[in-house]
Protein backbone atom coordinates (compact mmCIF):
# COMPACT_ATOMS: atom_id res chain seq x y z
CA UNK A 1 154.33 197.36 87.95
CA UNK A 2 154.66 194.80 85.40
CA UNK A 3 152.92 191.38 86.27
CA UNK A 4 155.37 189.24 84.89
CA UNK A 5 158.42 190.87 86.97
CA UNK A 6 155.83 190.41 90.60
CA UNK A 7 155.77 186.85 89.20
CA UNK A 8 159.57 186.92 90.08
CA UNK A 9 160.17 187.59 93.55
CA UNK A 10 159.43 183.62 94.39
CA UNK A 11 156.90 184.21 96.59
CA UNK A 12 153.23 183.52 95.27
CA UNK A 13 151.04 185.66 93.81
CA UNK A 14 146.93 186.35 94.53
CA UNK A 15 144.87 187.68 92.57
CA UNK A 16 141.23 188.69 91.95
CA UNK A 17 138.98 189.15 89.01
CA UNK A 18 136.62 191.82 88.96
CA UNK A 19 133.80 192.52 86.22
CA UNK A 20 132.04 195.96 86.02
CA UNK A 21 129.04 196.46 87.66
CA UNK A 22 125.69 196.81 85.95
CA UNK A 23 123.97 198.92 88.35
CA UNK A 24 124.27 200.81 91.58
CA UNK A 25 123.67 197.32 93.46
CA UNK A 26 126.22 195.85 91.47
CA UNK A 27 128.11 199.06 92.64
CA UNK A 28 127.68 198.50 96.30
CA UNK A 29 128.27 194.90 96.03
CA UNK A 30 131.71 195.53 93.82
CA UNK A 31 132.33 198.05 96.88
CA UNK A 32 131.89 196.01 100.05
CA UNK A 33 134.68 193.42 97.70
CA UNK A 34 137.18 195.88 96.67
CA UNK A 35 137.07 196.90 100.50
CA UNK A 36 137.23 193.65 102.26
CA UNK A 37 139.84 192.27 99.49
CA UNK A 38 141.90 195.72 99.41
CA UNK A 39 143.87 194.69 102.58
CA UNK A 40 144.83 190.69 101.50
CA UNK A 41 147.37 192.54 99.32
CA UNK A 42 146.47 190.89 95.78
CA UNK A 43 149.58 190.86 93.67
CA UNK A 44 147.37 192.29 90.92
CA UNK A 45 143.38 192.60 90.34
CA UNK A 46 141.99 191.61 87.04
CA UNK A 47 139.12 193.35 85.18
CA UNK A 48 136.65 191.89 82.10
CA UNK A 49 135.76 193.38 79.23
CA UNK A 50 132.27 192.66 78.19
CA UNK A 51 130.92 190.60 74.68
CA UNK A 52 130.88 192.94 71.92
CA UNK A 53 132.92 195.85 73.95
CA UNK A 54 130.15 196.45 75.68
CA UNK A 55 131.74 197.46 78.71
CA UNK A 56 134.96 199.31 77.20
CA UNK A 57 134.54 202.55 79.08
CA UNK A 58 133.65 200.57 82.30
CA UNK A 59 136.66 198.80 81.98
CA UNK A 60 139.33 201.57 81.73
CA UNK A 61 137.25 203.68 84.23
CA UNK A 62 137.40 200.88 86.75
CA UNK A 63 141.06 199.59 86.26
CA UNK A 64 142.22 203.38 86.28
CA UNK A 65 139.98 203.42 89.74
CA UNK A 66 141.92 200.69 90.99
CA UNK A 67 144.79 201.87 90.68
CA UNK A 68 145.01 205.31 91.11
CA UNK A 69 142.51 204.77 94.29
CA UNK A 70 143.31 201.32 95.66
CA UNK A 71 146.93 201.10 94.86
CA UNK A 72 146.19 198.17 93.48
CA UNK A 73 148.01 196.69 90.14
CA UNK A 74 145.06 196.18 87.22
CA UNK A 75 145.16 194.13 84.71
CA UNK A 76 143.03 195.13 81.92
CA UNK A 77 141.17 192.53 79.49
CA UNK A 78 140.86 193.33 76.04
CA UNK A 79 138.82 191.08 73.30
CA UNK A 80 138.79 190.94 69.68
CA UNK A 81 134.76 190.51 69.58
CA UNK A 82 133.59 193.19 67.29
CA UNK A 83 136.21 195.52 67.01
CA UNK A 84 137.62 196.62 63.86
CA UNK A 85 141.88 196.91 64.00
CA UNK A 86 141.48 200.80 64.44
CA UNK A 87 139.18 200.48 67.52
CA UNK A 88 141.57 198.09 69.50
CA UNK A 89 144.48 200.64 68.59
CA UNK A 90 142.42 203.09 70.04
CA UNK A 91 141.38 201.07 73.39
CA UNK A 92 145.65 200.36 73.49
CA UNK A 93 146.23 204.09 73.38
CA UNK A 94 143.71 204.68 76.07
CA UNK A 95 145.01 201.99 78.49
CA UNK A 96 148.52 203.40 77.93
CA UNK A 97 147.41 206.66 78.44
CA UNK A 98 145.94 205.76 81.69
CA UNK A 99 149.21 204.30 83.05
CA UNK A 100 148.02 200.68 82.45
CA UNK A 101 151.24 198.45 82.06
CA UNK A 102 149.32 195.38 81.88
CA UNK A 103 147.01 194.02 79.16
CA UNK A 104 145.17 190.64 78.92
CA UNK A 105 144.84 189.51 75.26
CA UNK A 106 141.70 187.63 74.27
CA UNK A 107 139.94 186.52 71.35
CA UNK A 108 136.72 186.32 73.49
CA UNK A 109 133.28 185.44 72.71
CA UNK A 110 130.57 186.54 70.96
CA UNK A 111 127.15 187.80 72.46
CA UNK A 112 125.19 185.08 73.37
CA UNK A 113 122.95 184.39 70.61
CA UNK A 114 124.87 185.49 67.89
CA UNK A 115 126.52 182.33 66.66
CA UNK A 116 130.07 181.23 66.12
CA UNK A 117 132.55 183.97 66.30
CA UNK A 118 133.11 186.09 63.72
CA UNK A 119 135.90 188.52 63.48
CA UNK A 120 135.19 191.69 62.15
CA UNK A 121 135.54 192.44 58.62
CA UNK A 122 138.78 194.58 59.60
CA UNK A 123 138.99 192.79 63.04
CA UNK A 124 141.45 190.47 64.10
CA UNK A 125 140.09 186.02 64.78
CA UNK A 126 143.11 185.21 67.38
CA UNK A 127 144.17 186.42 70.49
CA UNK A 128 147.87 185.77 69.13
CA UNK A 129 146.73 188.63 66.20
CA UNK A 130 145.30 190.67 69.60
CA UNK A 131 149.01 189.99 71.33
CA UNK A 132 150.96 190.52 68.22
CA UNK A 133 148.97 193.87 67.48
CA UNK A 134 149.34 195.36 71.18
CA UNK A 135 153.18 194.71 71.03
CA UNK A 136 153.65 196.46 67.94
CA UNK A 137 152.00 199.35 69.69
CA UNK A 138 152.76 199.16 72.96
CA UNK A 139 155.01 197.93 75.36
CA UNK A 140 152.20 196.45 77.59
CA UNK A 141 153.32 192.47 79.72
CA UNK A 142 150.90 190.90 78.05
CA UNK A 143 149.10 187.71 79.73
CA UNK A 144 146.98 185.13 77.89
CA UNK A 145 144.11 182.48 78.62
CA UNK A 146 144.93 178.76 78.76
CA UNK A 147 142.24 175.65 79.56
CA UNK A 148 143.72 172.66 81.32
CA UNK A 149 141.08 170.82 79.93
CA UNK A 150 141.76 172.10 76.07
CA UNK A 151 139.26 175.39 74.51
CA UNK A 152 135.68 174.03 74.19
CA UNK A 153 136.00 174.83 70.10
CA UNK A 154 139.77 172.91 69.99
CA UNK A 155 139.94 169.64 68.43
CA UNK A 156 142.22 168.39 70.40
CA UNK A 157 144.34 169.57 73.11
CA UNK A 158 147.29 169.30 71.13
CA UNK A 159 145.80 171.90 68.39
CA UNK A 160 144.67 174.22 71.56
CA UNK A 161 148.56 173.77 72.71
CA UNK A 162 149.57 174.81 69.40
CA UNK A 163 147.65 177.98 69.58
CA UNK A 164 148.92 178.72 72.89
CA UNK A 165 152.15 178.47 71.99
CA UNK A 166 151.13 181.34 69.10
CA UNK A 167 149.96 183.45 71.78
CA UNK A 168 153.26 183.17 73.54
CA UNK A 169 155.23 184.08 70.47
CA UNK A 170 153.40 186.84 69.90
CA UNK A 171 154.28 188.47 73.16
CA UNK A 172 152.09 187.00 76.08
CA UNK A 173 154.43 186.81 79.02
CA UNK A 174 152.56 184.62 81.19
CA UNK A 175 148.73 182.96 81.05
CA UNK A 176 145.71 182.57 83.45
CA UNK A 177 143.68 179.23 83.21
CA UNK A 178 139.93 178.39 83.02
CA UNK A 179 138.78 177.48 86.08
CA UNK A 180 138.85 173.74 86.55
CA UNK A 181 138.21 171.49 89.90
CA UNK A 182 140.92 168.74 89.32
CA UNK A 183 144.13 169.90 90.23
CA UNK A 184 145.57 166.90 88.54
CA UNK A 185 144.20 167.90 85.39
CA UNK A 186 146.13 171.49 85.70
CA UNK A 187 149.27 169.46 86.36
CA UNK A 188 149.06 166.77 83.30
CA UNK A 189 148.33 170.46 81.23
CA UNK A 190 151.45 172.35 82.39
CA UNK A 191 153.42 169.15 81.86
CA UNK A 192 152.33 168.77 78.16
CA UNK A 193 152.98 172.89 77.85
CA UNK A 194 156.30 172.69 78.91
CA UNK A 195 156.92 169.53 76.69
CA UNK A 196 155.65 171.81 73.85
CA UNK A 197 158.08 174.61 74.24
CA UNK A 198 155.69 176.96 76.88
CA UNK A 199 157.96 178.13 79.07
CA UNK A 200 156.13 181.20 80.59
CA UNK A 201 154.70 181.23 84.37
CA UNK A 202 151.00 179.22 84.08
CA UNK A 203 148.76 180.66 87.25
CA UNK A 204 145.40 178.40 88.17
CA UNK A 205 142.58 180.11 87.71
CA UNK A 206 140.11 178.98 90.94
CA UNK A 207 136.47 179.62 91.49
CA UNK A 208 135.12 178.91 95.07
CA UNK A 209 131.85 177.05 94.40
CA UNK A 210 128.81 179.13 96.68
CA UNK A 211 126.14 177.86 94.59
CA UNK A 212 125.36 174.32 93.00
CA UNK A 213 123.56 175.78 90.07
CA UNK A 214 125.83 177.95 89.34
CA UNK A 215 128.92 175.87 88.96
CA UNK A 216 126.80 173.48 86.99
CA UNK A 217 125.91 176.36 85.16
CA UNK A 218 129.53 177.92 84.58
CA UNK A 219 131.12 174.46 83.78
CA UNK A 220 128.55 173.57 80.86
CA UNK A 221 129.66 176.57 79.01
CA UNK A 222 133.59 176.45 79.73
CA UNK A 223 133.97 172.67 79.30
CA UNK A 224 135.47 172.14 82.79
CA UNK A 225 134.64 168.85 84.76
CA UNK A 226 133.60 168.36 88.42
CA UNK A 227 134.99 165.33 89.96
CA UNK A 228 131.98 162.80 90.59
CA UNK A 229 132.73 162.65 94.45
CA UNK A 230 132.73 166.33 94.99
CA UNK A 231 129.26 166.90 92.03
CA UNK A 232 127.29 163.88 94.04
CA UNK A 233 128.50 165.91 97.22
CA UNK A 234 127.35 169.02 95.92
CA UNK A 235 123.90 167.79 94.68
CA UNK A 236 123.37 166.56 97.96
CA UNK A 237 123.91 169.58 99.76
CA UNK A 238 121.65 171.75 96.87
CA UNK A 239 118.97 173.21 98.85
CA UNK A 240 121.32 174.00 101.97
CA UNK A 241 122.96 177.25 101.05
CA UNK A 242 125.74 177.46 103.81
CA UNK A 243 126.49 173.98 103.61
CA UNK A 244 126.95 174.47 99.76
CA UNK A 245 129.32 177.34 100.74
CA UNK A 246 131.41 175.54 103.40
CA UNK A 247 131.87 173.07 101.24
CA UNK A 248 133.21 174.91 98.34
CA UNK A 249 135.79 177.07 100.55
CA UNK A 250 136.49 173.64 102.09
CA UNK A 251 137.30 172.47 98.54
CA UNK A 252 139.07 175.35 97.21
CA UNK A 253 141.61 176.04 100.22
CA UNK A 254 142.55 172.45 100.14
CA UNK A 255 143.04 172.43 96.20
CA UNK A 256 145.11 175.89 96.01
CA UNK A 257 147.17 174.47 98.52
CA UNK A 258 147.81 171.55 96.46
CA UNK A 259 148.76 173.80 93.36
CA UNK A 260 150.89 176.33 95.86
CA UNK A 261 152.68 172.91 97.47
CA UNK A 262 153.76 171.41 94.05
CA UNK A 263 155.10 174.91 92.73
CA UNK A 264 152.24 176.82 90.95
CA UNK A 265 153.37 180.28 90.73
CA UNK A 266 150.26 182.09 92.40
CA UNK A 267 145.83 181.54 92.02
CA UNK A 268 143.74 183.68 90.43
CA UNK A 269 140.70 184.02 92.10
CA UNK A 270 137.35 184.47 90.14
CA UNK A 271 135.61 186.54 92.32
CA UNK A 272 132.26 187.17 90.95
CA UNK A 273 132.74 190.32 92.39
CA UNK A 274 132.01 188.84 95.77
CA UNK A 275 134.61 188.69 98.55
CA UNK A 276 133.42 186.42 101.42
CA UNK A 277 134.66 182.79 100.00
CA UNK A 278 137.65 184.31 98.18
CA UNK A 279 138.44 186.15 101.63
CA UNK A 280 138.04 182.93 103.81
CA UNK A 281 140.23 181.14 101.09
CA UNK A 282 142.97 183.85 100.95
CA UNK A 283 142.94 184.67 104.57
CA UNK A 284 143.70 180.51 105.01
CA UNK A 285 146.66 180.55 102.20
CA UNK A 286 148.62 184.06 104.05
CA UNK A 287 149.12 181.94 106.83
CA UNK A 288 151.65 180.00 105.19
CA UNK A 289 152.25 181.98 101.87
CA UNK A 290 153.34 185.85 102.54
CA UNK A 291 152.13 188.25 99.86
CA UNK A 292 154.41 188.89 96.93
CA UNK A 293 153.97 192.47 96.71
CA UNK A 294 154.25 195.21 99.13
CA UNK A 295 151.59 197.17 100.28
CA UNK A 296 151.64 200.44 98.55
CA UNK A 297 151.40 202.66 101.44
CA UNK A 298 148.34 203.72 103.51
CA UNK A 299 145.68 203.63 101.49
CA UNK A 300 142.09 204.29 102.03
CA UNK A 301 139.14 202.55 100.38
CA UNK A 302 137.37 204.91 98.27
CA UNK A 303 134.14 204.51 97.36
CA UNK A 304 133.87 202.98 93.62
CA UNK A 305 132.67 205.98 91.45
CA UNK A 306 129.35 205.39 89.69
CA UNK A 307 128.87 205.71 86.31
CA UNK A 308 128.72 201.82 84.81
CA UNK A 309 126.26 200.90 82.36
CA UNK A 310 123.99 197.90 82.08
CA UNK A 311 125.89 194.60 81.58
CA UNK A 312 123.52 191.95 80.67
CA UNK A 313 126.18 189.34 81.11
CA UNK A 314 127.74 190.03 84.58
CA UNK A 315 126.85 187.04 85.99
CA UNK A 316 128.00 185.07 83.53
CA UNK A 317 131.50 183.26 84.15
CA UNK A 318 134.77 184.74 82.22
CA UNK A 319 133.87 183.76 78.81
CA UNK A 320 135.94 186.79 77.38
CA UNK A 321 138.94 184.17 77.87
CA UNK A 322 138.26 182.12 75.07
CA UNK A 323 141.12 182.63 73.02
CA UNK A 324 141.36 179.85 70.15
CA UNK A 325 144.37 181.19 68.22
C-alpha cells in the first residue's frame, strides 16, 4: 500500500528504520527486532541503502523479505552516490518488479573518506533529479529527507527549503526528518515549510538515545543539537549504561508525545536495528494512539534469510538522507 494514502486515515503512523545486516550477528540481532517490532503494527518499515550502493542487493532482498514474510509495508531507500542514470533505472525496475510501491529518494553521501560528493559522470547531484527520474519511470509514492535544523552543506535554511521544495515538485509525496532532540525546532521548520509552499505530510524522524557516545557521535555528523539540560544530563549519567537508557526512552516518549499532541502526522523511529527502546517507546504511544494500519492477517515471524554482505557502515546513523537538491 502506498505510504502517502496510510498517511490519510487520521490516525498516526509508526514506523521503523532498518539497515542490512553485515553479518550473521547482525542477522540475529536484525531478527530478535523484526520479531519483537512485527506485532506494534508499524504503518510501514524503512530500509537503507548503503554509501556507494554497497548494499543494493541487501536492500531489495530485505524489503522484498519484509513484505512478502512480515506483511509489513517497506519502504525502500535509493541514493544517487555512484550510480550512473542506467544503474538507478535498473535498481527502479527491480523494486517494481518486486512489488515495491514505495521508494525513498536520496542524494546520499559519499563513502567516508572520499571527499565532497560527486555525482557520477552520467549520475544524477540531487535527490529532486533521483525523484524526477523515478517518476518518469515509475509510478512509485515517493518520500524525501528534510533537516529541521537545515542540511549540514546548506547555506542557509532558506536555500535547504528551496531544495526541498524541488524535491516536492519533482514527485516526493511526503518527507522524513533528521533526527533532532528539540521538538521546537521541528515545529519553527514545518512552520517556515508551509510558509514556503510545502504542503506534503512532514513525519519526525526520532532516535531513542541508549548510548552517550553515540548520540554525540551521530549528531556531529548530521548537524543536529542536544539541548544543554538534557547533554549535561547525559554526560552525567556516561558510565551508567541503564541509566543512560532510561533516560533516553524517558526523553523520547515524552517528546513524540509532544509532536503526536500538536498534530505531527506519525514518528519514524531510527531503530539501529535494535528493538528494546523503540519497543518501550511505541508500546507507551499505542496506549493513547491506535495503529493506522491493520494488521495483515496472522502472520508468523520468519526467520530473516541470510545472505547480506559486509557493511562497513552499519553503525553509522542514516547519512544516505542527505539530500541537498
Amino acid at each position: 500500500m502506498r505510504i502517502r494514502e496510510l498517511l490519510a486515515t487520521g490516525r498516526p503512523s509508526f514506523s521503523f528504520e532498518f539497515f542490512p545486516p553485515k553479518d550473521e550477528p547482525g542477522l540475529d540481532l536484525l531478527r530478535a527486532a523484526l520479531g519483537s517490532l512485527h506485532e506494534l503494527q508499524p504503518t510501514f518499515v524503512s530500509v537503507t541503502y548503503g554509501a556507494g550502493g554497497s548494499t543494493r542487493r541487501q536492500t531489495l532482498e530485505l524489503v522484498s523479505t519484509l513484505r512478502r514474510d512480515y506483511g509489513l509495508e517497506p519502504l525502500a531507500h535509493l541514493t544517487c552516490v555512484e550510480a550512473s542514470r542506467t544503474e538507478l533505472l535498473t535498481v527502479l525496475d527491480g523494486l517494481a518488479a518486486a512489488g515495491i510501491e514505495n521508494v525513498l529518494a536520496l542524494r546520499g553521501d559519499p563513502p567516508p573518506g572520499s571527499g565532497p560528493f560527486t555525482p557520477h559522470p552520467d549520475g544524477l547531484r540531487y535527490a529532486s533529479e533521483l525523484a524526477a527520474l523515478a517518476k518518469s519511470r515509475h509510478s512509485f509514492c515517493l518520500g524525501g529527507a528534510c533537516y529541521p535544523e537545515g542540511h549540514v552543506e546548506a547555506a542557509s535554511l532558506d536555500e535547504d527549503l528551496r531544495h526541498l521544495k524541488a524535491k516536492v515538485t519533482a514527485g516526493c509525496e511526503y518527507l522524513i526528518t533528521q533526527l533532532f532532540f528539540d521538538n521546537q525546532r521541528f515545529f519553527d521548520f514545518v512552520g517556515k515549510a508551509r510558509a514556503a509552499g510545502i504542503g506534503v505530510p512532514i513525519i519526525p524522524g526520532i532516535m531513542p538515545i541508549t548510548s552517550v557516545n553515540q548520540v554525540e557521535r551521530f549528531t556531529k555528523l548530521c548537524g543536529a543539537a542536544i539541548p544543554e539540560p538534557l547533554l549535561s544530563e547525559l554526560r552525567q549519567l556516561r558510565d551508567d549504561h541503564h541509566a543512560v537508557l532510561s533516560l533516553g526512552v524517558a526523553q523520547a516518549t515524552a517528546q513524540c508525545l509532544e509532536l503526536l499532541h500538536r498534530g505531527a502526522p506519525g514518528i519514524h523511529f531510527y531503530t539501529l536495528n535494535k528493538s528494546p527502546a523503540t519497543r518501550t517507546i511505541l508500546t507507551a504511544l499505542r496506549t493513547v494512539y491506535p495503529p493506522a494500519r491493520e494488521p495483515a492477517g496472522s502472520i508468523g515471524v520468519p526467520p530473516v534469510r541470510s545472505g547480506f554482505s559486509h557493511r562497513p557502515e552499519a553503525d553509522a546513523p542514516r547519512t544516505d538522507t542527505t539530500t541537498s537538491s
